[in-house]
PDB file of N, CA and C in Angstrom:
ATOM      1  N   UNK A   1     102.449 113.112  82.245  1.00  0.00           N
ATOM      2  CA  UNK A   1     101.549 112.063  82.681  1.00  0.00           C
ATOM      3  C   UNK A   1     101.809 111.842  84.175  1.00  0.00           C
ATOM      4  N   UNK A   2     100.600 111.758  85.067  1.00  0.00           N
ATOM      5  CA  UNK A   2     101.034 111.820  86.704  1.00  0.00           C
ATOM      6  C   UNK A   2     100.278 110.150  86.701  1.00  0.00           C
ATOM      7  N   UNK A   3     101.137 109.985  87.791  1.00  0.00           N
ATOM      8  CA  UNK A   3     100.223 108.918  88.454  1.00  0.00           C
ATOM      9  C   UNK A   3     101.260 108.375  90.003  1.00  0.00           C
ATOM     10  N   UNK A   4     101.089 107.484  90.385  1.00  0.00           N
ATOM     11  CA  UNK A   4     101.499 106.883  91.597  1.00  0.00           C
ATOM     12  C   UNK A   4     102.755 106.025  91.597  1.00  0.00           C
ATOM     13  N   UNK A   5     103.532 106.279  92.737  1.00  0.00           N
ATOM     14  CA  UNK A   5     104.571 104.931  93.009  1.00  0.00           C
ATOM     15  C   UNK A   5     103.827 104.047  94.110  1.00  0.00           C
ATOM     16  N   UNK A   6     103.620 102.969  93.116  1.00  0.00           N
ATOM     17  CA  UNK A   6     103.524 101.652  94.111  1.00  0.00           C
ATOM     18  C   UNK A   6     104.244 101.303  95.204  1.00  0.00           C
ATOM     19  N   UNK A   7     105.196 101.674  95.530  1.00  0.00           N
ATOM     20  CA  UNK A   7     105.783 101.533  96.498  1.00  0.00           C
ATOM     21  C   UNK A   7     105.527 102.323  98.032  1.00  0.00           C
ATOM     22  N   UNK A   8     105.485 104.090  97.784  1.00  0.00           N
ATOM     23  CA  UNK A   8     105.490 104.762  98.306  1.00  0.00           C
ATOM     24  C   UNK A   8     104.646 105.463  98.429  1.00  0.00           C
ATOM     25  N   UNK A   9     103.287 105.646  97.198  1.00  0.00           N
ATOM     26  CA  UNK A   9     102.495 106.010  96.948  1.00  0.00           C
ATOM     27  C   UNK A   9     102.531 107.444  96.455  1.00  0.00           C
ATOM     28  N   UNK A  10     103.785 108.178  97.085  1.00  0.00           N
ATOM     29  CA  UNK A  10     104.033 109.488  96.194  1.00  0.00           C
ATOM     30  C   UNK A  10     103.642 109.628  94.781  1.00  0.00           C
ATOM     31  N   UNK A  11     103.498 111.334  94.365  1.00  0.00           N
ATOM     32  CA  UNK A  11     102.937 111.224  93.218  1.00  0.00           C
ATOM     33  C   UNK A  11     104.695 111.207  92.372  1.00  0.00           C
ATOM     34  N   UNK A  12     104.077 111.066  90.809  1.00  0.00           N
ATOM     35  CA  UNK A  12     105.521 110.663  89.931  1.00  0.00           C
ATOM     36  C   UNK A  12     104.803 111.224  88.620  1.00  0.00           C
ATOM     37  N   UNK A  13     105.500 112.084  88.035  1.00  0.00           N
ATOM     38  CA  UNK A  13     105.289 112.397  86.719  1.00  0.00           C
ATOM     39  C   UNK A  13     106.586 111.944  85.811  1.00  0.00           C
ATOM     40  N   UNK A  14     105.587 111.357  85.258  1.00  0.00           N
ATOM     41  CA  UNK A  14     106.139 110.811  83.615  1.00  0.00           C
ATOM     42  C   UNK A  14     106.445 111.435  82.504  1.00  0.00           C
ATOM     43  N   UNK A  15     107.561 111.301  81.728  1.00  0.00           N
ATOM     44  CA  UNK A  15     107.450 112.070  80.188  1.00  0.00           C
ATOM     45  C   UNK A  15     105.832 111.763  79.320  1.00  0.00           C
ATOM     46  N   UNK A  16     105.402 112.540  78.414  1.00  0.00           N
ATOM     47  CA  UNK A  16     104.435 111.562  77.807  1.00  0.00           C
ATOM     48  C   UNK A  16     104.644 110.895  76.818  1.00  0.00           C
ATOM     49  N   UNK A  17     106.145 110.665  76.229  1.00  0.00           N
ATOM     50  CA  UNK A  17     106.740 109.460  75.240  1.00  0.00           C
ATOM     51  C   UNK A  17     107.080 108.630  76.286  1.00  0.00           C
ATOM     52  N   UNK A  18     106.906 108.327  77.689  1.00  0.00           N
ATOM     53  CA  UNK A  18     107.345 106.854  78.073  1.00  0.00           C
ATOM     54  C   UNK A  18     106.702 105.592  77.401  1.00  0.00           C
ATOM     55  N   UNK A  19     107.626 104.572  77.508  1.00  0.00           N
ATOM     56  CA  UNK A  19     107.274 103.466  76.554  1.00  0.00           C
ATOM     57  C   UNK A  19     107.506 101.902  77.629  1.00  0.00           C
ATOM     58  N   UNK A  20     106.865 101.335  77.179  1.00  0.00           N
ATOM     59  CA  UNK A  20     106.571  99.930  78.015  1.00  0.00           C
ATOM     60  C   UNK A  20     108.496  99.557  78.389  1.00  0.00           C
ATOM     61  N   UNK A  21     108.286  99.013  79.459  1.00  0.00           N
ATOM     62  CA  UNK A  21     109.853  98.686  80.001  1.00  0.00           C
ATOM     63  C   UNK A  21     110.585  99.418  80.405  1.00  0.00           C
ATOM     64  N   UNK A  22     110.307 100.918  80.114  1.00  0.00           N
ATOM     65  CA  UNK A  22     111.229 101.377  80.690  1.00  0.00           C
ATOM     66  C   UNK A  22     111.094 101.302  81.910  1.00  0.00           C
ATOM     67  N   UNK A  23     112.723 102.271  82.622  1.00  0.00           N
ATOM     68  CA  UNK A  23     112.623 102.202  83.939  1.00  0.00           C
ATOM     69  C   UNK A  23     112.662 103.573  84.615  1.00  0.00           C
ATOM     70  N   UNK A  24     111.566 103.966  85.337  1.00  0.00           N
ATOM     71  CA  UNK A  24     111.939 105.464  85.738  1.00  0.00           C
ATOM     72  C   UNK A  24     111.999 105.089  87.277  1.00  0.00           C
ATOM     73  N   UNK A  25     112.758 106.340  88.024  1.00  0.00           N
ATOM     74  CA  UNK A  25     112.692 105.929  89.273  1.00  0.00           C
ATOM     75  C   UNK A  25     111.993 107.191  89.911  1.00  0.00           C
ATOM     76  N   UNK A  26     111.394 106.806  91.629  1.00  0.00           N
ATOM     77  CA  UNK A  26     111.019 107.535  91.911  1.00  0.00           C
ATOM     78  C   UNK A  26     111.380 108.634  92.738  1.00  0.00           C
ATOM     79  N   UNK A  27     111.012 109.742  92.593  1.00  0.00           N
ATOM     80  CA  UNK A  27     111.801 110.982  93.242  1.00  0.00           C
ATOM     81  C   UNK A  27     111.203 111.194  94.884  1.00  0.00           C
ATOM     82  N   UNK A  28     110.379 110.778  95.445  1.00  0.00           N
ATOM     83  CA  UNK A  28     110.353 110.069  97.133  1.00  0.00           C
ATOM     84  C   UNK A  28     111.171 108.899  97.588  1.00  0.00           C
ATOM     85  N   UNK A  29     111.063 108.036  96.611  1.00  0.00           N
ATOM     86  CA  UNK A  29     111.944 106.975  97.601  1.00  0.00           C
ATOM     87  C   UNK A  29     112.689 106.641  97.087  1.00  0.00           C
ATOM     88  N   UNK A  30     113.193 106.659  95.829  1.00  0.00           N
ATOM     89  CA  UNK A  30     114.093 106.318  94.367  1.00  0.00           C
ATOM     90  C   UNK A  30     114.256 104.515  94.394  1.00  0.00           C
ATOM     91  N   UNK A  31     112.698 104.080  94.690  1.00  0.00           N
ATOM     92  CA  UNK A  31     112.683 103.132  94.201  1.00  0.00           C
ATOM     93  C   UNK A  31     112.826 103.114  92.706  1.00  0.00           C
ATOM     94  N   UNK A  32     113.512 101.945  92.012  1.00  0.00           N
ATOM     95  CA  UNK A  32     113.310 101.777  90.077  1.00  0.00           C
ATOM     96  C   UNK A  32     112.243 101.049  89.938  1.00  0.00           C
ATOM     97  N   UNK A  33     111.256 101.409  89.289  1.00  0.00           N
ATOM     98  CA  UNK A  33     110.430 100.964  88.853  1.00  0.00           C
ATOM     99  C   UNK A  33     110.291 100.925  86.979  1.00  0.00           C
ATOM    100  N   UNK A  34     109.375  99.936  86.767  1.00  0.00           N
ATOM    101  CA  UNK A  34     109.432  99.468  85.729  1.00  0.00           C
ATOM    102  C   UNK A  34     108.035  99.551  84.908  1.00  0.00           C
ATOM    103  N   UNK A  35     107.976 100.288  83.814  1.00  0.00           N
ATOM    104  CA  UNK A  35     106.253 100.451  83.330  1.00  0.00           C
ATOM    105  C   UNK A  35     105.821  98.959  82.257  1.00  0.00           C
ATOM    106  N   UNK A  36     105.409  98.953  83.100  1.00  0.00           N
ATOM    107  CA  UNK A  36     104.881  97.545  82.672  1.00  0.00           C
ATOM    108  C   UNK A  36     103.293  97.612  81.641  1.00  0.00           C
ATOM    109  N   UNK A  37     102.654  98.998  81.385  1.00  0.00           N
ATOM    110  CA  UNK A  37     101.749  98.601  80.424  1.00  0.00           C
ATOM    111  C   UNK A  37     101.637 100.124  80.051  1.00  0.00           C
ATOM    112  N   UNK A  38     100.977 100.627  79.284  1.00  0.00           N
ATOM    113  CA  UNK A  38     100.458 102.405  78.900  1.00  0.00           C
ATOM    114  C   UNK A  38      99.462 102.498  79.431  1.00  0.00           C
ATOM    115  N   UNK A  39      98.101 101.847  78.914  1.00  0.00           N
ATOM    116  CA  UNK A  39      97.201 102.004  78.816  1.00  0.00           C
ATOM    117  C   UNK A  39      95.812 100.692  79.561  1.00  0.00           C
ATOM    118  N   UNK A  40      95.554 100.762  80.848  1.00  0.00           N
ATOM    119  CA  UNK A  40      95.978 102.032  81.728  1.00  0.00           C
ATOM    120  C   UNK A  40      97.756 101.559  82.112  1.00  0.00           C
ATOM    121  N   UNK A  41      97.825 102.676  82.380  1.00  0.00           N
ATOM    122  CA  UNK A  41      99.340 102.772  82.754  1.00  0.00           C
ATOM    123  C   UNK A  41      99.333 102.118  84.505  1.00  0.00           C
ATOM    124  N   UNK A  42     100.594 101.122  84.415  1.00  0.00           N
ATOM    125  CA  UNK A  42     100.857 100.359  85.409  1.00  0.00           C
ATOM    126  C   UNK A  42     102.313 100.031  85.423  1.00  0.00           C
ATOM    127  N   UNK A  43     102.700 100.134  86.955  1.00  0.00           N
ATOM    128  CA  UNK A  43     104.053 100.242  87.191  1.00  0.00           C
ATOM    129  C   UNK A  43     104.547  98.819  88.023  1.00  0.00           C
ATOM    130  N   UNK A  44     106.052  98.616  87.930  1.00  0.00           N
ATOM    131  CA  UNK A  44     105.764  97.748  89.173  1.00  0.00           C
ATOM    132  C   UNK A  44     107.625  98.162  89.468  1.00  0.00           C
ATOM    133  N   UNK A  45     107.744  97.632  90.573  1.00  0.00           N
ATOM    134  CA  UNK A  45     108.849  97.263  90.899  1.00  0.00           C
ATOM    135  C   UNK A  45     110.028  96.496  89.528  1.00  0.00           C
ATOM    136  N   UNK A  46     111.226  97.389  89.868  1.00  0.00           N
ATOM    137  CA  UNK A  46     112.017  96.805  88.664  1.00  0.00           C
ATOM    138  C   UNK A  46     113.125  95.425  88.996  1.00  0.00           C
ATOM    139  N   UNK A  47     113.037  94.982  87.998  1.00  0.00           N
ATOM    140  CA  UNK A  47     113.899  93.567  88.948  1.00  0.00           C
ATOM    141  C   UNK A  47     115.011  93.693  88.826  1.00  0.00           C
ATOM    142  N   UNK A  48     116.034  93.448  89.910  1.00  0.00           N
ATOM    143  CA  UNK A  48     117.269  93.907  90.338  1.00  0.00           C
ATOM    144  C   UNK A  48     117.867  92.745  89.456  1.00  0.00           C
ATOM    145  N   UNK A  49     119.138  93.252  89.143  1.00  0.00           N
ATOM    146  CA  UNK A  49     120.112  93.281  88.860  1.00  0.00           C
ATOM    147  C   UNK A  49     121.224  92.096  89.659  1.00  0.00           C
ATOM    148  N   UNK A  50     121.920  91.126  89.322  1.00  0.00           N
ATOM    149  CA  UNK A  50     122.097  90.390  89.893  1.00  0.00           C
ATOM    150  C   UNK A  50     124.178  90.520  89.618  1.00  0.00           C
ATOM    151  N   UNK A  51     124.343  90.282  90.839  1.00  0.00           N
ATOM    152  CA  UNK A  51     126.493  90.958  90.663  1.00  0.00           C
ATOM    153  C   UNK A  51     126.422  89.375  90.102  1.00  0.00           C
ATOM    154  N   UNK A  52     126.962  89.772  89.152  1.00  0.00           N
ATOM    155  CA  UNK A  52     128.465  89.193  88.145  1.00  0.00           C
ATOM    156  C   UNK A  52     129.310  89.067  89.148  1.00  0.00           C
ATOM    157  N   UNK A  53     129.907  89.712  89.928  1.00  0.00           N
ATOM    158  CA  UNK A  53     131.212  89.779  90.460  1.00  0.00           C
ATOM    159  C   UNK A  53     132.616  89.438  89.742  1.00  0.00           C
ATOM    160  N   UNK A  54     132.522  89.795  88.773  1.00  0.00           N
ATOM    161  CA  UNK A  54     134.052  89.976  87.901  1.00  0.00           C
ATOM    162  C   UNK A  54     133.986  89.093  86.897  1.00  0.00           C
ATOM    163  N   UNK A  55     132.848  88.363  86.851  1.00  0.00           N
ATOM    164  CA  UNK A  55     132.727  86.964  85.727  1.00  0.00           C
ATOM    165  C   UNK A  55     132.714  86.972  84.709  1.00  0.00           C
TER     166      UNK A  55
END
C-alpha cells in the first residue's frame, strides 16, 4: 500500500495488514507516524513519548 508522509511528503509503502494505531516510520525523514484510519488511509504524526526519568 503506497501513499504519503505528511511530514515530508516522500512516498512510504505500507505492509497491506497495517492496522489502525500502528506506528510506522518514515524512511526520508524517520519521522513516527501514526495510522490513524484505513480507509481512506490517513496518517499523522505520532505522539511522543514523555521521559519518566527513573520514576
Amino acid at each position: 500500500m503506497m501513499t504519503t508522509c505528511p511530514e515530508c511528503e516522500g512516498a512510504l509503502a505500507l505492509a497491506d495488514d497495517v492496522q489502525t494505531g500502528e506506528i510506522v516510520v518514515c524512511g526520508d525523514c524517520g519521522v513516527d507516524l501514526e495510522v490513524i484510519d484505513l480507509a481512506p488511509l490517513a496518517l499523522a504524526l505520532a505522539p511522543q513519548e514523555a521521559e519518566d526519568w527513573g520514576e
